[in-house]
Every structure is written in structure tokens, then in C-alpha cells.
PDB file of N, CA and C in Angstrom:
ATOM      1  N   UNK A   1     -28.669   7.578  61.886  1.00  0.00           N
ATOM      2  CA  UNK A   1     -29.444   8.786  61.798  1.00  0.00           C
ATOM      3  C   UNK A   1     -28.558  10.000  61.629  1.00  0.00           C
ATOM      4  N   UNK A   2     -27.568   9.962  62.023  1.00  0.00           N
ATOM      5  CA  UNK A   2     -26.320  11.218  62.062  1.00  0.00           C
ATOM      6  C   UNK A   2     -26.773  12.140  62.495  1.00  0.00           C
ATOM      7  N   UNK A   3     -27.477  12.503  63.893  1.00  0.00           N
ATOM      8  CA  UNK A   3     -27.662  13.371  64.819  1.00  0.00           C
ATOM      9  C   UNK A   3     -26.839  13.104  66.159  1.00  0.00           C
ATOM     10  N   UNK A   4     -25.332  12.706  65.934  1.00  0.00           N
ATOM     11  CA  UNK A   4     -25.056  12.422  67.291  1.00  0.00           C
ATOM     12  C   UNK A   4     -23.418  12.710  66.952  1.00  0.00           C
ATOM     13  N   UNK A   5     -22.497  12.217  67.569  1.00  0.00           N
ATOM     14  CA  UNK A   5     -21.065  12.325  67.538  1.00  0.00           C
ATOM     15  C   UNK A   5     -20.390  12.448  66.174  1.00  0.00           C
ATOM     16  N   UNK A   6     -20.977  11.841  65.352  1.00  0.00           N
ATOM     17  CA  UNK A   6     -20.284  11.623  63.880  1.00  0.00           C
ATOM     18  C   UNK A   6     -19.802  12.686  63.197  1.00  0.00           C
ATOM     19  N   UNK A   7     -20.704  14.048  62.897  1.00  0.00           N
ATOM     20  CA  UNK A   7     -20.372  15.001  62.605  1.00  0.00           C
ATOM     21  C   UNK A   7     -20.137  16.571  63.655  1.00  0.00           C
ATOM     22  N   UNK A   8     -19.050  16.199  65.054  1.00  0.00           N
ATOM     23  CA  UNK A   8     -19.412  17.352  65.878  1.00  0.00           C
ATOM     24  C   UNK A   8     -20.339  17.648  66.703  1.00  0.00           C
ATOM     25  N   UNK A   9     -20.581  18.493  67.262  1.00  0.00           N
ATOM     26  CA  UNK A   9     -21.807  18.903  68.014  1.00  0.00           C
ATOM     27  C   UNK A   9     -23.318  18.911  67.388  1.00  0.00           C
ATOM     28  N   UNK A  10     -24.274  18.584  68.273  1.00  0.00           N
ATOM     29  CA  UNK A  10     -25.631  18.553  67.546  1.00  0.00           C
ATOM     30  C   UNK A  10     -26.584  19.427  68.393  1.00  0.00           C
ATOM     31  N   UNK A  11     -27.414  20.014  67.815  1.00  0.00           N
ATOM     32  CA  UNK A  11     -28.320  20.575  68.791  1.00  0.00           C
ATOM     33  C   UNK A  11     -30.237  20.023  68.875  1.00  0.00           C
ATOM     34  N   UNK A  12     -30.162  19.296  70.081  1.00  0.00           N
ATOM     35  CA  UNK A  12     -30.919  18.281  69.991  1.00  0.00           C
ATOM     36  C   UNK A  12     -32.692  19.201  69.622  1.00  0.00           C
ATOM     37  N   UNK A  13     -32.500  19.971  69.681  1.00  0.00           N
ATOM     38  CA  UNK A  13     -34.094  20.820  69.283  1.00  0.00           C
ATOM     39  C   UNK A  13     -33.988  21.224  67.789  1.00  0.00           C
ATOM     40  N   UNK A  14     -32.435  20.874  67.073  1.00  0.00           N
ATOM     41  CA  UNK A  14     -32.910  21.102  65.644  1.00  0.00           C
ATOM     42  C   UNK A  14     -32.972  19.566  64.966  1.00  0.00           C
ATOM     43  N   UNK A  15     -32.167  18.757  65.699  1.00  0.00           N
ATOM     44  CA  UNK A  15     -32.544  17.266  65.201  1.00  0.00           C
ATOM     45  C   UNK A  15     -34.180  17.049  65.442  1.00  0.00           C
ATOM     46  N   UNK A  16     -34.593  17.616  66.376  1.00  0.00           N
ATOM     47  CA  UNK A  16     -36.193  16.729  66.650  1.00  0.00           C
ATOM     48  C   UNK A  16     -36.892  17.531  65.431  1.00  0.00           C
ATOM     49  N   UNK A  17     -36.271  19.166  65.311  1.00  0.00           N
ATOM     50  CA  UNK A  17     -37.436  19.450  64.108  1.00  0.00           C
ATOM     51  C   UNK A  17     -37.151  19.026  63.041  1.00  0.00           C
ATOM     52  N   UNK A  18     -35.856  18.215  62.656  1.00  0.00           N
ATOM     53  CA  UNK A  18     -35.486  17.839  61.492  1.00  0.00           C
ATOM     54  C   UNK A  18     -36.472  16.815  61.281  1.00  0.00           C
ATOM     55  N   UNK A  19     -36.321  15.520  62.215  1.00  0.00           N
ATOM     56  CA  UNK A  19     -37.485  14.728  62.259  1.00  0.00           C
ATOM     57  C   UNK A  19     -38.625  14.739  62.340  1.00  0.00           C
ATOM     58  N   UNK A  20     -39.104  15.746  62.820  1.00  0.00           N
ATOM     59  CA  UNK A  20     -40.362  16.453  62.365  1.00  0.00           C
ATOM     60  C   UNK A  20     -40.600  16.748  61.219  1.00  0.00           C
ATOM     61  N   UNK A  21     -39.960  17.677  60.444  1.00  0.00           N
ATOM     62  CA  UNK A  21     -40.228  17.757  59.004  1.00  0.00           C
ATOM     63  C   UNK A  21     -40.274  16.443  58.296  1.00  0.00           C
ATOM     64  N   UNK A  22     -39.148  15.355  58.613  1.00  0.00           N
ATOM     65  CA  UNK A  22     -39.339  14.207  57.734  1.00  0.00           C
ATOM     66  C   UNK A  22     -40.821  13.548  57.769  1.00  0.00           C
ATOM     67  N   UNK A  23     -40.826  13.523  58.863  1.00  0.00           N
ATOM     68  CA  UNK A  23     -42.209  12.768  59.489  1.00  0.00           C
ATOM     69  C   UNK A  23     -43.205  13.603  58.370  1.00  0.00           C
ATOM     70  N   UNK A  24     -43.443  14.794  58.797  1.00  0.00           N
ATOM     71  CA  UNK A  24     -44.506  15.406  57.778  1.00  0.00           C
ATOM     72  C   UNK A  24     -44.203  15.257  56.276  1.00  0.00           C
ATOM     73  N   UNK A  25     -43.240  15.077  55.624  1.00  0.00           N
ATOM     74  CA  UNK A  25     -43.133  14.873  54.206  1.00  0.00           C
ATOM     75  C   UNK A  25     -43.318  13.282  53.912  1.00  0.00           C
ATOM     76  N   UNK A  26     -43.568  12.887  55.183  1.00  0.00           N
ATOM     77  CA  UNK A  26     -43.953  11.115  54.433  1.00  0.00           C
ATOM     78  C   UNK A  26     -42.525  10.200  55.124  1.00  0.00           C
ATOM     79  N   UNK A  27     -41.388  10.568  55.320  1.00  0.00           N
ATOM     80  CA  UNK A  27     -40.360   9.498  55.475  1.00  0.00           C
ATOM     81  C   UNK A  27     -41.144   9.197  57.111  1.00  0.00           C
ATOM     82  N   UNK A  28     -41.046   7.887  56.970  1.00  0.00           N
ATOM     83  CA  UNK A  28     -41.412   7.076  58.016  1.00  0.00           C
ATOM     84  C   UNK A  28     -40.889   6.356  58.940  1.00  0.00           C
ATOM     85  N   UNK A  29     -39.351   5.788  58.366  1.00  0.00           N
ATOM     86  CA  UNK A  29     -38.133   5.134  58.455  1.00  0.00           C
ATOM     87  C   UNK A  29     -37.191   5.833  58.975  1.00  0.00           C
ATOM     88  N   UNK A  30     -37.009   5.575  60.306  1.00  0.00           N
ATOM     89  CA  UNK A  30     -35.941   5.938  61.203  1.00  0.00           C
ATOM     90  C   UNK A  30     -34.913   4.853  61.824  1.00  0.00           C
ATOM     91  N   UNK A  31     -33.447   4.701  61.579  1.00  0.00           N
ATOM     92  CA  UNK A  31     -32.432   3.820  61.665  1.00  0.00           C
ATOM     93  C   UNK A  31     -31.692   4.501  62.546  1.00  0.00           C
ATOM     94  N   UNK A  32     -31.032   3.596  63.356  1.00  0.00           N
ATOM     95  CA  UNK A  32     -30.382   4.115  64.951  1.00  0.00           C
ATOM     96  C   UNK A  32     -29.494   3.495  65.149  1.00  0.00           C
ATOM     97  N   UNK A  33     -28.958   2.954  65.623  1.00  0.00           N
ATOM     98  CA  UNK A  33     -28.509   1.998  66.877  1.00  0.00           C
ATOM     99  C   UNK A  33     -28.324   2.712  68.582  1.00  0.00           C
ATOM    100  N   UNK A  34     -27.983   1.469  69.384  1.00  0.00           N
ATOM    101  CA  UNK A  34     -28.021   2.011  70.527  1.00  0.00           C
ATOM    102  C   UNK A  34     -26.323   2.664  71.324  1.00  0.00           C
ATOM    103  N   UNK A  35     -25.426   2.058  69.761  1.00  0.00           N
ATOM    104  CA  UNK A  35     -24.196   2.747  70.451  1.00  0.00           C
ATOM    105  C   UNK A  35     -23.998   4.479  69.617  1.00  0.00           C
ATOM    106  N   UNK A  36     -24.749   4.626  68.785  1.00  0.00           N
ATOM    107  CA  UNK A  36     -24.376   6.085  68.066  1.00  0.00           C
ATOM    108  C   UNK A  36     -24.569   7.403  69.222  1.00  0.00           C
ATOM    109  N   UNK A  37     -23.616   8.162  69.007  1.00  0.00           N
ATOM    110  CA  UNK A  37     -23.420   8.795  70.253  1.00  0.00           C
ATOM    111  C   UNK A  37     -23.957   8.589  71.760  1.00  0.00           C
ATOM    112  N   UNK A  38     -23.148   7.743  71.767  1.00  0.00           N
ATOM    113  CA  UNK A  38     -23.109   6.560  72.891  1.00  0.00           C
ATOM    114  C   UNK A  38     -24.857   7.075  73.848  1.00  0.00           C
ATOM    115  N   UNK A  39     -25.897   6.090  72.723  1.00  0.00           N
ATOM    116  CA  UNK A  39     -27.171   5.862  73.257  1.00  0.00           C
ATOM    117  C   UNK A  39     -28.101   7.272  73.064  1.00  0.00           C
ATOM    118  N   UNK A  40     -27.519   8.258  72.779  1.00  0.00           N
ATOM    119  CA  UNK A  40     -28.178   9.265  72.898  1.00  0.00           C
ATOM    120  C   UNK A  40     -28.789   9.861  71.265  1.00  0.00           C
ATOM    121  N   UNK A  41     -28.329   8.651  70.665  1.00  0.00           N
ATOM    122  CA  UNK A  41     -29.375   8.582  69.042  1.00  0.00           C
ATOM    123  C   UNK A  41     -30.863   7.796  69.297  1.00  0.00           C
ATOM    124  N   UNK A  42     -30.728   6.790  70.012  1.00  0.00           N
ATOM    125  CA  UNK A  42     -31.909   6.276  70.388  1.00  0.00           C
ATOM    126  C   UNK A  42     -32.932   7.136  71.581  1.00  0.00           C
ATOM    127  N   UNK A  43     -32.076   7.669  72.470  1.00  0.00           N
ATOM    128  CA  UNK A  43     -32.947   8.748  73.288  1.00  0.00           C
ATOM    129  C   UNK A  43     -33.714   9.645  72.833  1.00  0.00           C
ATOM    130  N   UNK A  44     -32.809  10.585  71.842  1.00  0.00           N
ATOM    131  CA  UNK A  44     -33.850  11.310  70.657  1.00  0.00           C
ATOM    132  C   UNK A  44     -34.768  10.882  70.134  1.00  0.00           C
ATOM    133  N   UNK A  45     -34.483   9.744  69.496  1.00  0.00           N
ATOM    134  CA  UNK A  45     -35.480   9.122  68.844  1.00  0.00           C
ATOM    135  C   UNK A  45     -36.912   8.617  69.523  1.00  0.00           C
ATOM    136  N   UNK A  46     -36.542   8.177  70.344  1.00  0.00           N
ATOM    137  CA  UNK A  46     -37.697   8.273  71.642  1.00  0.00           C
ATOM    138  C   UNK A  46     -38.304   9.348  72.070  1.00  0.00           C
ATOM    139  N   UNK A  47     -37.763  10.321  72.584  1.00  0.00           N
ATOM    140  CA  UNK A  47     -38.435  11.224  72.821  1.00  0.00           C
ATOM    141  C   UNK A  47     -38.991  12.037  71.227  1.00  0.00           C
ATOM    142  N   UNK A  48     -38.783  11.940  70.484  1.00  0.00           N
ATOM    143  CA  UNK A  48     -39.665  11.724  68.944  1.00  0.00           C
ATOM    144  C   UNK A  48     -40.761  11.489  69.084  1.00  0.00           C
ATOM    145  N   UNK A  49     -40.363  10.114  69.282  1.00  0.00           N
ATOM    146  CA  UNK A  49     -41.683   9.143  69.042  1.00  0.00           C
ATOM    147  C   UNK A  49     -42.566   9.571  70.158  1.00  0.00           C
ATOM    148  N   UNK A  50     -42.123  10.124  71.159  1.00  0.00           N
ATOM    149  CA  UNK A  50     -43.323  10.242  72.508  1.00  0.00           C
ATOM    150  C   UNK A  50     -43.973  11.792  72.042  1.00  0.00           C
ATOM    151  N   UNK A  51     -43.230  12.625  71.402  1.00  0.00           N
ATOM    152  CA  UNK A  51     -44.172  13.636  71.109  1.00  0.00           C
ATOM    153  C   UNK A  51     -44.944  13.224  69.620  1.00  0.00           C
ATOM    154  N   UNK A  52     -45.028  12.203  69.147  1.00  0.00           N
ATOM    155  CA  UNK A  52     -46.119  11.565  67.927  1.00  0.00           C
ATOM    156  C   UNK A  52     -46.495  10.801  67.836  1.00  0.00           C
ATOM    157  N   UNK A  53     -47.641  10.544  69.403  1.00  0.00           N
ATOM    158  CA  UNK A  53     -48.115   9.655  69.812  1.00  0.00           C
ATOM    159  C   UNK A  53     -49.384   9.354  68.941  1.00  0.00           C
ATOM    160  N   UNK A  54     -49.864  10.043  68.379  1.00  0.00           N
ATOM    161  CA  UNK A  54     -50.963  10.121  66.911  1.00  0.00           C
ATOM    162  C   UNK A  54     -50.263   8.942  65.646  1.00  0.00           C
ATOM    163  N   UNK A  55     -49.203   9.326  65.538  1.00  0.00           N
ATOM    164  CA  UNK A  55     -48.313   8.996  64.505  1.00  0.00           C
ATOM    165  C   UNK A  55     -47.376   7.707  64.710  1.00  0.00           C
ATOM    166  N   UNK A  56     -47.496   7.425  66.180  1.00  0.00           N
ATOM    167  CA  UNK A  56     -46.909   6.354  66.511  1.00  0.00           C
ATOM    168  C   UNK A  56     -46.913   4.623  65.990  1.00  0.00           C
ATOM    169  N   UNK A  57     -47.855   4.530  64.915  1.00  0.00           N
ATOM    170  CA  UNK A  57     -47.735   2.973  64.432  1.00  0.00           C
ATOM    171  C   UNK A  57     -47.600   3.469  62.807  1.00  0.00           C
ATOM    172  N   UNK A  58     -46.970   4.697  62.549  1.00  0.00           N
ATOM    173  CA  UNK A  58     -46.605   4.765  61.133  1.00  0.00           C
ATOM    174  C   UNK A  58     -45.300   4.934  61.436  1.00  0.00           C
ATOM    175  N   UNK A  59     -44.568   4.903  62.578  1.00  0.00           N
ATOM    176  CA  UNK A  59     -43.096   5.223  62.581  1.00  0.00           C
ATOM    177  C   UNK A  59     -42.613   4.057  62.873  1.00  0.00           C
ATOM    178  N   UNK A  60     -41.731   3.439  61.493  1.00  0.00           N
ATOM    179  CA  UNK A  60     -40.635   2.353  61.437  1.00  0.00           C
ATOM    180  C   UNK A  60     -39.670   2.794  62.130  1.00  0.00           C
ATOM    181  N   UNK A  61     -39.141   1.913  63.168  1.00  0.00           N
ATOM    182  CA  UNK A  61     -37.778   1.721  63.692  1.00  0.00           C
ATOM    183  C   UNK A  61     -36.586   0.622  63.242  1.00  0.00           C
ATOM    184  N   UNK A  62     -35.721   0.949  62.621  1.00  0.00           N
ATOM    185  CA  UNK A  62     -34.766   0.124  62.800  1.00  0.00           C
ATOM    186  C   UNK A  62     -33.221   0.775  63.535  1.00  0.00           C
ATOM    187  N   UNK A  63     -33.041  -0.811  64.894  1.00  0.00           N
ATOM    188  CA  UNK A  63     -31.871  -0.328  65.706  1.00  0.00           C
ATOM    189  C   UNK A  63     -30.769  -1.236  65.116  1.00  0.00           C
ATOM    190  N   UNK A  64     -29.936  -0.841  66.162  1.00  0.00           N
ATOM    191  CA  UNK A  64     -28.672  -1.880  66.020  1.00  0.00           C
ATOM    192  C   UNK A  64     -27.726  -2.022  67.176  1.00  0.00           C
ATOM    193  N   UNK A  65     -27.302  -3.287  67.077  1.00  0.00           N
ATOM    194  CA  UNK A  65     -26.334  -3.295  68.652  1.00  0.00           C
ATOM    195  C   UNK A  65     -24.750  -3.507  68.284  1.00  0.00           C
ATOM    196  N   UNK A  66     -23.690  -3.508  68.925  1.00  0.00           N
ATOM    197  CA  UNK A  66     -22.926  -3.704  68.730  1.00  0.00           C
ATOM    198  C   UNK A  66     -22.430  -4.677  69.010  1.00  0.00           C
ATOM    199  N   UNK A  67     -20.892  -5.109  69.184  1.00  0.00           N
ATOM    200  CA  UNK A  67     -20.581  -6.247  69.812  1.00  0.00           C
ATOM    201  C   UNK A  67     -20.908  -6.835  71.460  1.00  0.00           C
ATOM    202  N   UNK A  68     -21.913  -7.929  70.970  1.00  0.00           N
ATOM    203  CA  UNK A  68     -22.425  -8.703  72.036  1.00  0.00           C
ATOM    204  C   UNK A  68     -21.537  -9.990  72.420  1.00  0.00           C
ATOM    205  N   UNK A  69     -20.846 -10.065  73.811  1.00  0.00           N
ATOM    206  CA  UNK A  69     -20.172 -11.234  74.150  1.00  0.00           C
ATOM    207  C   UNK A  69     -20.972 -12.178  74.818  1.00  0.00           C
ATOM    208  N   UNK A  70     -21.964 -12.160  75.457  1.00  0.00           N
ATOM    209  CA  UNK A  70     -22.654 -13.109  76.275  1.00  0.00           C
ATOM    210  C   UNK A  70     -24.477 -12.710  75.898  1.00  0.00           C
ATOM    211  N   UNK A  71     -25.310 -13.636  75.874  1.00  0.00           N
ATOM    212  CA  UNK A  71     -26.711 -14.151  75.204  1.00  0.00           C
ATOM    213  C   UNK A  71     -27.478 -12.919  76.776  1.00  0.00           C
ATOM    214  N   UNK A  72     -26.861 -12.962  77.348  1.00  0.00           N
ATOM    215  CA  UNK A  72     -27.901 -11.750  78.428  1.00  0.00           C
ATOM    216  C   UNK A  72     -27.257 -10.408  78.270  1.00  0.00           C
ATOM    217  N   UNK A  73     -26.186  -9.878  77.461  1.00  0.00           N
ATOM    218  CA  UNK A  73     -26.131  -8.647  77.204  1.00  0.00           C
ATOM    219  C   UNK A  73     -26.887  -8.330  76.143  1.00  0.00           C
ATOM    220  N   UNK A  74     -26.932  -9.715  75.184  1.00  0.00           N
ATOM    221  CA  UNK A  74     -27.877  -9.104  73.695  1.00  0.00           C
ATOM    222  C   UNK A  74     -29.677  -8.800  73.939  1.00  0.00           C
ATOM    223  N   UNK A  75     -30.047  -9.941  75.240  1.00  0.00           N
ATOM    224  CA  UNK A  75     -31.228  -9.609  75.760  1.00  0.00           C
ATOM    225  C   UNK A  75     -31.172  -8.333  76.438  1.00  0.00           C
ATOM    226  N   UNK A  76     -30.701  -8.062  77.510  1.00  0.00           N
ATOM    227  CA  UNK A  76     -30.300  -6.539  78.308  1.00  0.00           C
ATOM    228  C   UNK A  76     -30.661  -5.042  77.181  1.00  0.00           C
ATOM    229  N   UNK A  77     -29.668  -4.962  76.016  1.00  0.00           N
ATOM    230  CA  UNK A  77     -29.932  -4.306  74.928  1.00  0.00           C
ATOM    231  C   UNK A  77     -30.921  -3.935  74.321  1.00  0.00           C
ATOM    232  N   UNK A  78     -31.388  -5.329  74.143  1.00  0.00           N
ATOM    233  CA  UNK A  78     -32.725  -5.275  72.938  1.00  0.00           C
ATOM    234  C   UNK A  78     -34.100  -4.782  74.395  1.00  0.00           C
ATOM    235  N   UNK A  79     -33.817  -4.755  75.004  1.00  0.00           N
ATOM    236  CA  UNK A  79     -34.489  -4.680  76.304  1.00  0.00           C
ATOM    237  C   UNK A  79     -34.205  -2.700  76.600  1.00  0.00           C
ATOM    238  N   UNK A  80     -33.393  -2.695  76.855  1.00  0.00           N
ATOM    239  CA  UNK A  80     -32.978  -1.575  76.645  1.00  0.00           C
ATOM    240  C   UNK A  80     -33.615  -0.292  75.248  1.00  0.00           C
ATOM    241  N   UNK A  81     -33.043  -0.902  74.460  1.00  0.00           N
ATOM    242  CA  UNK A  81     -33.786  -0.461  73.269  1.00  0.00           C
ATOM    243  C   UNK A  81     -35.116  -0.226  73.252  1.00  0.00           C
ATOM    244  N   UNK A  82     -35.869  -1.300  73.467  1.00  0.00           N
ATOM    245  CA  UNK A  82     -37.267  -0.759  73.768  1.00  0.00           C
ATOM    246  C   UNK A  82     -37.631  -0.174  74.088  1.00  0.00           C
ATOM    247  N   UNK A  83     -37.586  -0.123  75.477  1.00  0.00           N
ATOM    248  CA  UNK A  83     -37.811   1.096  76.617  1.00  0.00           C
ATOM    249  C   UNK A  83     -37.296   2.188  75.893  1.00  0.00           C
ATOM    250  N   UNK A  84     -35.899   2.476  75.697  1.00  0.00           N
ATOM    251  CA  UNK A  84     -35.701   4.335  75.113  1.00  0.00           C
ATOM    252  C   UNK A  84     -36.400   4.582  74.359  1.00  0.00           C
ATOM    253  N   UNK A  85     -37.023   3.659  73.221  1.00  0.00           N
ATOM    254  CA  UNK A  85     -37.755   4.125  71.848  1.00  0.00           C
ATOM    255  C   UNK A  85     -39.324   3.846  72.232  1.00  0.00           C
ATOM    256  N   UNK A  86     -39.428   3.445  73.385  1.00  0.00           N
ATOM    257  CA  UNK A  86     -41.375   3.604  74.123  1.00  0.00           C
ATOM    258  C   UNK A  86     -42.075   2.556  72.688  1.00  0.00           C
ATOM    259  N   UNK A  87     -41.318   1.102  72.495  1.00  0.00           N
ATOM    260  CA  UNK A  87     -41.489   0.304  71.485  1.00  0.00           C
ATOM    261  C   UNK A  87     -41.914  -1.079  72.358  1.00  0.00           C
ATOM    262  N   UNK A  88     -43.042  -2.094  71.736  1.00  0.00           N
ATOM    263  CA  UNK A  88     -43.339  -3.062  72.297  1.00  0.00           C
ATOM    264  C   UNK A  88     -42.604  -4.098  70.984  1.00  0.00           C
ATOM    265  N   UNK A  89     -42.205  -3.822  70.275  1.00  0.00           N
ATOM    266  CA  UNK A  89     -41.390  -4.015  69.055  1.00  0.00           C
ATOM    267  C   UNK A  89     -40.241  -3.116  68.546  1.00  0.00           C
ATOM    268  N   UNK A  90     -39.435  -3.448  68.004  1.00  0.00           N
ATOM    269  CA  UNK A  90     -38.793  -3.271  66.738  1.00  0.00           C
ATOM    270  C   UNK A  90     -38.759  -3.775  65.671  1.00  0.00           C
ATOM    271  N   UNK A  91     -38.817  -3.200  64.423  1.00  0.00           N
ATOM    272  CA  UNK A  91     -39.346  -3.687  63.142  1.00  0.00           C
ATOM    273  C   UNK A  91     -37.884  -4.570  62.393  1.00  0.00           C
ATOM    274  N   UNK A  92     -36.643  -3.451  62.857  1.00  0.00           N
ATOM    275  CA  UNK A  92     -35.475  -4.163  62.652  1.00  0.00           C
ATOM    276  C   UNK A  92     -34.375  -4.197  63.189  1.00  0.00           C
ATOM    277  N   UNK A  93     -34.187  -5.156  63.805  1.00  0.00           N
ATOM    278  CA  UNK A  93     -33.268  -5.350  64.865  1.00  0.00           C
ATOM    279  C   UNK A  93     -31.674  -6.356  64.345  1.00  0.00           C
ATOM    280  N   UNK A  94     -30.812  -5.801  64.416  1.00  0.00           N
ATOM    281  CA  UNK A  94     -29.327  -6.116  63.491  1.00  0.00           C
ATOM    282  C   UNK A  94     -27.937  -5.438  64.314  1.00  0.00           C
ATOM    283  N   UNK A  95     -27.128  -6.718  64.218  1.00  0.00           N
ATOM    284  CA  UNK A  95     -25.802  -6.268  64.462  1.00  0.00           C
ATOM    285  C   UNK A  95     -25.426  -5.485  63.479  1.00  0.00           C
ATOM    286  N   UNK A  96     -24.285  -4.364  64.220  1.00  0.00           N
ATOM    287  CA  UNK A  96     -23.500  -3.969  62.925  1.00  0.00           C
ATOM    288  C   UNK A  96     -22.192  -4.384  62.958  1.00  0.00           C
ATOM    289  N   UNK A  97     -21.926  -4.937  64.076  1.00  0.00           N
ATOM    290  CA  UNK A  97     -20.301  -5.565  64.550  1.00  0.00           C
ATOM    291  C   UNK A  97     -20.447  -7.269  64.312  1.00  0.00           C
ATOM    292  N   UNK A  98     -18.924  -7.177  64.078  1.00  0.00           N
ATOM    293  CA  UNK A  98     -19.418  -9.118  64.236  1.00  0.00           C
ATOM    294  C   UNK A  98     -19.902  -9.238  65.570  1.00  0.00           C
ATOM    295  N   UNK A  99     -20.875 -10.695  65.095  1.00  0.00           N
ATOM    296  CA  UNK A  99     -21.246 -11.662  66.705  1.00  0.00           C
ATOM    297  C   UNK A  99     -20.839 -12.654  66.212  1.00  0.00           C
ATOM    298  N   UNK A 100     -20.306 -12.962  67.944  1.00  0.00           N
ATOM    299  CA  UNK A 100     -19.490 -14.354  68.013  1.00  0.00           C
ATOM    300  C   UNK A 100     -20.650 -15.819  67.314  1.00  0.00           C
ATOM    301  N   UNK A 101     -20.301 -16.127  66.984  1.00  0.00           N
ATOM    302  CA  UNK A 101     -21.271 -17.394  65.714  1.00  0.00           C
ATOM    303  C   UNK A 101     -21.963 -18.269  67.099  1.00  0.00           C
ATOM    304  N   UNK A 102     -21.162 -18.505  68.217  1.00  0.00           N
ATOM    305  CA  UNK A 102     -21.799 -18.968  69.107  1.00  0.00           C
ATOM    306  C   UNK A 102     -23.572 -18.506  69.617  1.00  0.00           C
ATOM    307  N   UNK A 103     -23.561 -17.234  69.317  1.00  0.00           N
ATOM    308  CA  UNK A 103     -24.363 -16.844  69.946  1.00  0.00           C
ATOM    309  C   UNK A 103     -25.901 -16.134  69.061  1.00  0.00           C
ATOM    310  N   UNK A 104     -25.159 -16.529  67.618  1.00  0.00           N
ATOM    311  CA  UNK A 104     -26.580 -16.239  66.523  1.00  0.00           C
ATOM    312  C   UNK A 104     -27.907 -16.585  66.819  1.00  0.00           C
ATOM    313  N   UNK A 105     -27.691 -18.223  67.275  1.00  0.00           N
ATOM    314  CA  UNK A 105     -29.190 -18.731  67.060  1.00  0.00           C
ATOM    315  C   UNK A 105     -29.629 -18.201  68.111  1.00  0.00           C
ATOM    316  N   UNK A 106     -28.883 -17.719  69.580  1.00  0.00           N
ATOM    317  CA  UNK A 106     -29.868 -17.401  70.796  1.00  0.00           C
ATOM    318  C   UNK A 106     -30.004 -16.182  70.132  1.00  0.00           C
ATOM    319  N   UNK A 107     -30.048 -15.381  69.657  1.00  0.00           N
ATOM    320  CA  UNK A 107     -30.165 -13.902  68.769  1.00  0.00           C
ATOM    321  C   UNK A 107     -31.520 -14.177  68.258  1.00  0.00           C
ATOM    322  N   UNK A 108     -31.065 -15.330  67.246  1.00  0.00           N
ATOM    323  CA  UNK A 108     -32.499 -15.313  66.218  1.00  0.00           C
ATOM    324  C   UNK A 108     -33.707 -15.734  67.201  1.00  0.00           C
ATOM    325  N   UNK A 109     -33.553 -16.755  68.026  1.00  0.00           N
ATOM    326  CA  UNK A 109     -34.222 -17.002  69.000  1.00  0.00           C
ATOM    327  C   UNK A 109     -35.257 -16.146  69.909  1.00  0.00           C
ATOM    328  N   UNK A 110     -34.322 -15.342  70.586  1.00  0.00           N
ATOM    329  CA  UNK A 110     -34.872 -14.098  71.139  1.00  0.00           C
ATOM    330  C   UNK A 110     -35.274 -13.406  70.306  1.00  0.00           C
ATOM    331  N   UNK A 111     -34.786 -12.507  69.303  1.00  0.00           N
ATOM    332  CA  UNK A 111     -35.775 -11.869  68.458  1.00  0.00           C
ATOM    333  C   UNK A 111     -37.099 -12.104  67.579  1.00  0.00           C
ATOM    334  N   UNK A 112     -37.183 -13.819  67.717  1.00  0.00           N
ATOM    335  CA  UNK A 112     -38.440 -14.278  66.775  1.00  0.00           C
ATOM    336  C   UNK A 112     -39.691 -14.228  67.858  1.00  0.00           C
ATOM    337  N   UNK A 113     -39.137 -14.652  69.334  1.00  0.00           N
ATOM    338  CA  UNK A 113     -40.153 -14.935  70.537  1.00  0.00           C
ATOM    339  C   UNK A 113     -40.579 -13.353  70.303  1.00  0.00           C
ATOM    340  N   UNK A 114     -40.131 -12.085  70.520  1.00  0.00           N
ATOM    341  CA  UNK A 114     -39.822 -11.178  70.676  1.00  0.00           C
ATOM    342  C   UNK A 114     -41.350 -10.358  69.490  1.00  0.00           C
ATOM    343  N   UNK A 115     -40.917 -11.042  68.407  1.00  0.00           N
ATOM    344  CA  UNK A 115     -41.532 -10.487  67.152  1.00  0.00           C
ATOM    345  C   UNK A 115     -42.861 -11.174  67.506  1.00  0.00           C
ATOM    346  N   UNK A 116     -43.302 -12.636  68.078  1.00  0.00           N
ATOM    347  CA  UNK A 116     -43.909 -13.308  68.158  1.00  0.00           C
ATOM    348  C   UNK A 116     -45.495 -12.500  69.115  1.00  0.00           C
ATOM    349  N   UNK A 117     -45.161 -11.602  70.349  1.00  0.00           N
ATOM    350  CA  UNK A 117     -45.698 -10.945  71.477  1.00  0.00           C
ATOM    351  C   UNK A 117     -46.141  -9.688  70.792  1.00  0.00           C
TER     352      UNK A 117
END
């Protein structure tokens, strides 16, 4: 989303109206992860989504996690994730770091049960 560490300081009341305007011109599609300025891209984004509670099943989320070493931090996360973004879903849920190959299928696993509810 590049409202967080990447470019400097941000001021979180002109990111929300930024997203506001998008929202009103039609973009629907909001991309995050939960490490971009360490969690506080997904907080915004949440508190977004909680002031467009009207608007709330036209707003796509896609997050992302980083490097996951053990199958209950990638649950913890995606768990995590939810809750900040006030989501009973995510539409797209993706590493952006490698994962250890060990631990894909419990990934795909959890995220299909996940998609399944």
C-alpha cells in the first residue's frame, strides 16, 4: 500500500483520506501485508474498513506474511490478520518471503479450511 515506512514519515489522516478517495472512484483492491511498517499498514487498513461498514463486502483485501518458521506462527498471523482488518476472510493471502517447503501444504491446508467457513 506504501502508507508506512517505505517512503519516510506518513500522516495517518491523509492515508485514510487517500483511501477514501480511492474507495469513491471505484478502486476496490487494497494489498498489505502484516510486516509493512511493522503491522501498522494493516491497522490502517482496518480502521478503513471499520469506518465503511456500508462498503464493507466491496472491499478486496489482499495480505501477506513474511517468513514463517513453524505451522502455528503462520496460523497466529493469518489469525492476527483478521482481527486488524475486522475480516472473517481474506480474499488473498501470500508469502512474500521464502517458506520453508516443509511447511506449504500446512499453509495450503489452513488457508483452504479457512476459505472453506
Amino acid at each position: 500500500m506504501g502508507m508506512s515506512e517505505f517512503y519516510g514519515d506518513s500522516d495517518d489522516s491523509q492515508s485514510l483520506a487517500l483511501l477514501d478517495k480511492a474507495l469513491n472512484l471505484g478502486i476496490n483492491f487494497f494489498d498489505s501485508a502484516d510486516t509493512y511498517g511493522f503491522g501498522h499498514n494493516e491497522t490502517l487498513l482496518g480502521q478503513f474498513i471499520a469506518a465503511h461498514k456500508a462498503q464493507r463486502e466491496q472491499i478486496v483485501i489482499a495480505t501477506k506474511f513474511g517468513i514463517v518458521r513453524a505451522k502455528d506462527q503462520y496460523e497466529r498471523r493469518l489469525d492476527n490478520s483478521l482481527i486488524i482488518l475486522s475480516r472473517l476472510a481474506i480474499t488473498l493471502y501470500s508469502g512474500w518471503a521464502q517458506i520453508i517447503l516443509t511447511y506449504i501444504i500446512a499453509i495450503a491446508v489452513t488457508t483452504t479450511r479457512r476459505l472453506k467457513t
